[in-house]
PDB file of N, CA and C in Angstrom:
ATOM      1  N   UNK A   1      85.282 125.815  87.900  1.00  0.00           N
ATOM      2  CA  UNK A   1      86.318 125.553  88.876  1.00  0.00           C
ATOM      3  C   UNK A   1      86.433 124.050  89.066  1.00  0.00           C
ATOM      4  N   UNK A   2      87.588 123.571  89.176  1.00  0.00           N
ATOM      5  CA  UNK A   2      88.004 122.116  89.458  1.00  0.00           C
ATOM      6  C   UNK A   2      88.923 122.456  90.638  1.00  0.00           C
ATOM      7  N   UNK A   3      88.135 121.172  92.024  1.00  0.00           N
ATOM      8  CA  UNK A   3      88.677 121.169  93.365  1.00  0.00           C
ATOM      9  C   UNK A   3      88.977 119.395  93.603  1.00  0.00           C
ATOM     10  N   UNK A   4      90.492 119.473  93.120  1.00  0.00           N
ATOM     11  CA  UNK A   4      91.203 117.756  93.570  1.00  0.00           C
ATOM     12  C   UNK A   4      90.909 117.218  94.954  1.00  0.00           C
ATOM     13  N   UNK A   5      90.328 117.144  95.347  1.00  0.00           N
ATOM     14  CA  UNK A   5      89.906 116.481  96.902  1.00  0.00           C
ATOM     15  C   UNK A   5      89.873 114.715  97.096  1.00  0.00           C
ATOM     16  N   UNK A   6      91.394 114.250  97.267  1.00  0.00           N
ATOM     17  CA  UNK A   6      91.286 113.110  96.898  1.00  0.00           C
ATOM     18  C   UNK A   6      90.084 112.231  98.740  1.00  0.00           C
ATOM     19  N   UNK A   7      90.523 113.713  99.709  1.00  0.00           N
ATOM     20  CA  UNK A   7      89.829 112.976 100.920  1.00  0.00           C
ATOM     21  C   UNK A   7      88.515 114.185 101.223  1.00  0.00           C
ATOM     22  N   UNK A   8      88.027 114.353 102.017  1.00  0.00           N
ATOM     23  CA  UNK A   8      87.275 115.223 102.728  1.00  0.00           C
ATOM     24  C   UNK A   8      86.136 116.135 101.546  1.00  0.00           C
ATOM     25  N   UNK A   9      85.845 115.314 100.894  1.00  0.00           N
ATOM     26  CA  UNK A   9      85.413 115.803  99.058  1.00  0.00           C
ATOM     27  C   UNK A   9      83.817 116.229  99.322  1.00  0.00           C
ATOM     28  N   UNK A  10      83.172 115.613 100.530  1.00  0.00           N
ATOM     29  CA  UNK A  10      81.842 116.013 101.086  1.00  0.00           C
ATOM     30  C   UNK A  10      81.766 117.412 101.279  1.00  0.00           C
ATOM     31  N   UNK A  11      82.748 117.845 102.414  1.00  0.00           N
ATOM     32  CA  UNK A  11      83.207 119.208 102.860  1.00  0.00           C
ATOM     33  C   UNK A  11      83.193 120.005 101.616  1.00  0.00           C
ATOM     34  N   UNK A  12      84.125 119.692 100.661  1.00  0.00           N
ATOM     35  CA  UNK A  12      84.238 120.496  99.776  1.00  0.00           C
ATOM     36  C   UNK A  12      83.490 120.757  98.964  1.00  0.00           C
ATOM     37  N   UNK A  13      82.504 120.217  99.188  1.00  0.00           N
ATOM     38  CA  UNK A  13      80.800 120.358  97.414  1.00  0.00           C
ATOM     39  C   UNK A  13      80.309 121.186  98.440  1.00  0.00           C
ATOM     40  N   UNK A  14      80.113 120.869  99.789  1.00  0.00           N
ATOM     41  CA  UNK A  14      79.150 121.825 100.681  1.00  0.00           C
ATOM     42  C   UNK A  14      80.042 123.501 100.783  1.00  0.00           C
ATOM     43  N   UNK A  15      81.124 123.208 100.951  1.00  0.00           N
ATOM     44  CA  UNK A  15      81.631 125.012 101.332  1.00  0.00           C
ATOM     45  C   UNK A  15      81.569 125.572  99.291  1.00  0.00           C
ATOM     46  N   UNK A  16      81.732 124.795  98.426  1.00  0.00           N
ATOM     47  CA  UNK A  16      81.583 125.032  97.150  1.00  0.00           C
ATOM     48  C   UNK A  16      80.085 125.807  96.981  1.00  0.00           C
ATOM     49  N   UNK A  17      78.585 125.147  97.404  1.00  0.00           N
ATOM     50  CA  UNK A  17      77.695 125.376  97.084  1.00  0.00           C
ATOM     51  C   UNK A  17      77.358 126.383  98.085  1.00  0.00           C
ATOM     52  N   UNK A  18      77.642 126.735  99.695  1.00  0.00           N
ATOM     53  CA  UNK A  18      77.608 127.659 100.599  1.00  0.00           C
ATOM     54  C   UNK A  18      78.202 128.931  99.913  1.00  0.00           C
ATOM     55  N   UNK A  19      78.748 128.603  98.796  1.00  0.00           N
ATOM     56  CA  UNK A  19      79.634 130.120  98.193  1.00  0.00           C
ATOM     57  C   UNK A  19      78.814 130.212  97.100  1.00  0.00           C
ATOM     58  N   UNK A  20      78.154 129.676  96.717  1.00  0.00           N
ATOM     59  CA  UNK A  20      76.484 130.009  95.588  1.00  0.00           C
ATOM     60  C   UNK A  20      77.501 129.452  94.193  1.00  0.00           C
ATOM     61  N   UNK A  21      78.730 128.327  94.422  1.00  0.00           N
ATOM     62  CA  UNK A  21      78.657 127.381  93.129  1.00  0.00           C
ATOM     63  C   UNK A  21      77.932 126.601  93.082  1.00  0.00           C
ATOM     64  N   UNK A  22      77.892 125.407  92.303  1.00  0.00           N
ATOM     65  CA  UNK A  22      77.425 124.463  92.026  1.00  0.00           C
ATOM     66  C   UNK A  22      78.800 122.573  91.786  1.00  0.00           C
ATOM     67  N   UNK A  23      78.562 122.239  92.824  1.00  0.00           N
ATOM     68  CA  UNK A  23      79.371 120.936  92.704  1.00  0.00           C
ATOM     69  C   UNK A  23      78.704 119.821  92.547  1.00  0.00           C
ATOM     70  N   UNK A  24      79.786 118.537  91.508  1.00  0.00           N
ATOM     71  CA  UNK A  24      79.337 117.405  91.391  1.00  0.00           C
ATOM     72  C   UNK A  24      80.725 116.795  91.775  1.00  0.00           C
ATOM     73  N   UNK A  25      80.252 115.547  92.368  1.00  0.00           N
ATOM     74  CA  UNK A  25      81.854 114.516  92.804  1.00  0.00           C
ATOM     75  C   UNK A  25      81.836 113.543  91.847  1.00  0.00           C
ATOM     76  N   UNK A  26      83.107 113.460  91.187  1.00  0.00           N
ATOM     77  CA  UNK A  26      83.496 112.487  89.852  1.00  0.00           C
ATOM     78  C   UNK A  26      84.587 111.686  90.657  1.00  0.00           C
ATOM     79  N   UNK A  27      84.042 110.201  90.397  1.00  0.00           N
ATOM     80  CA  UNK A  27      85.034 109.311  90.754  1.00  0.00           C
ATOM     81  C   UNK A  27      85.953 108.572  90.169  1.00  0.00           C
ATOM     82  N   UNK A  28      87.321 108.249  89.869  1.00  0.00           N
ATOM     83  CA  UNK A  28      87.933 107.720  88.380  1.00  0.00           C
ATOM     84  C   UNK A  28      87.758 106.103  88.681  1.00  0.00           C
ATOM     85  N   UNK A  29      87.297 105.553  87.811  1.00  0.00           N
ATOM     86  CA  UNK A  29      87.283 104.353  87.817  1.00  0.00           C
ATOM     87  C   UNK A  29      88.727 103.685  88.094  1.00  0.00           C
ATOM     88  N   UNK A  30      89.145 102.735  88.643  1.00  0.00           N
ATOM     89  CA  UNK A  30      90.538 102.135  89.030  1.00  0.00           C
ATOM     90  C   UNK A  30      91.428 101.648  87.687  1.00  0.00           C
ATOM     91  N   UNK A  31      90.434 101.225  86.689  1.00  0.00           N
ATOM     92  CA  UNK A  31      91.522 100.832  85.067  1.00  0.00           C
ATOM     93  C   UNK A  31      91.630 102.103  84.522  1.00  0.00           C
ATOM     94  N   UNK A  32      91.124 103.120  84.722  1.00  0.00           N
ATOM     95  CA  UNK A  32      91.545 103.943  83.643  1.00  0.00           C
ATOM     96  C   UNK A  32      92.933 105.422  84.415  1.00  0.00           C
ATOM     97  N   UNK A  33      93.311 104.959  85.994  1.00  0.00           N
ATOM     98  CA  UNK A  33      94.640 105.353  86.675  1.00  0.00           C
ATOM     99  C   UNK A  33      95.870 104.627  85.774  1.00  0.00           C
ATOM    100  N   UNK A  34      97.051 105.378  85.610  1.00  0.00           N
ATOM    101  CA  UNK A  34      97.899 104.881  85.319  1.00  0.00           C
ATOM    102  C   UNK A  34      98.854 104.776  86.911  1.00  0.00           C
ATOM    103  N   UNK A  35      99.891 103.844  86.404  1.00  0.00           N
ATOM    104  CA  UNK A  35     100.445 103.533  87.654  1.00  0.00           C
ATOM    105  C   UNK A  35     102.213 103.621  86.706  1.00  0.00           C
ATOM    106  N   UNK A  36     102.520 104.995  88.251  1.00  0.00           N
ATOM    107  CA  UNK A  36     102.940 106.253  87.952  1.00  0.00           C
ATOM    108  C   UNK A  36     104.670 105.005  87.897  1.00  0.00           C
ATOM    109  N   UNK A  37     104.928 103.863  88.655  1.00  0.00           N
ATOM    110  CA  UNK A  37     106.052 103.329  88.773  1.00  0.00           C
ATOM    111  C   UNK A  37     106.457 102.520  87.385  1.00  0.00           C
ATOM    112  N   UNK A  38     105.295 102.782  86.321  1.00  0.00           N
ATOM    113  CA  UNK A  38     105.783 101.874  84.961  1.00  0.00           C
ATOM    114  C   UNK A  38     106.148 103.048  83.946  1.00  0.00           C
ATOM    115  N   UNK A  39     106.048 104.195  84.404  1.00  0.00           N
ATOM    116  CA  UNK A  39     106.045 105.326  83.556  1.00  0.00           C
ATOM    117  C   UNK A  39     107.501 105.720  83.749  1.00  0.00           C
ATOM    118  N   UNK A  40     108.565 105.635  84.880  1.00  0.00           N
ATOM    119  CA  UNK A  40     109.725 106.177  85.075  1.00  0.00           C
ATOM    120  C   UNK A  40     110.860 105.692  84.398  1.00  0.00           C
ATOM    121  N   UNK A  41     111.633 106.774  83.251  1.00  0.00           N
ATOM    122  CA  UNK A  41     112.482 106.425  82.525  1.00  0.00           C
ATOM    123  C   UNK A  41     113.596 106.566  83.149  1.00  0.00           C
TER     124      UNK A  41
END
């Protein structure tokens, strides 16, 4: 399962693992975002 939690991402590993998954929090490094206003044709 993949859970997008760009805020409140603590909450979400704990109610994840309270349900007997297993969560890790991945953070994207800032160069490897594209920036969505150079992409619009």
């Amino acid at each position: 399962m993949i859970a997008y939690c760009p805020e409140n991402y603590s909450e979400t590993k704990r109610a994840i693992e309270k349900a007997g998954g297993k969560a890790h929090i991945v953070n994207i490094a800032a160069g490897t975002q594209e920036d969505k206003k150079e992409n619009i044709v």
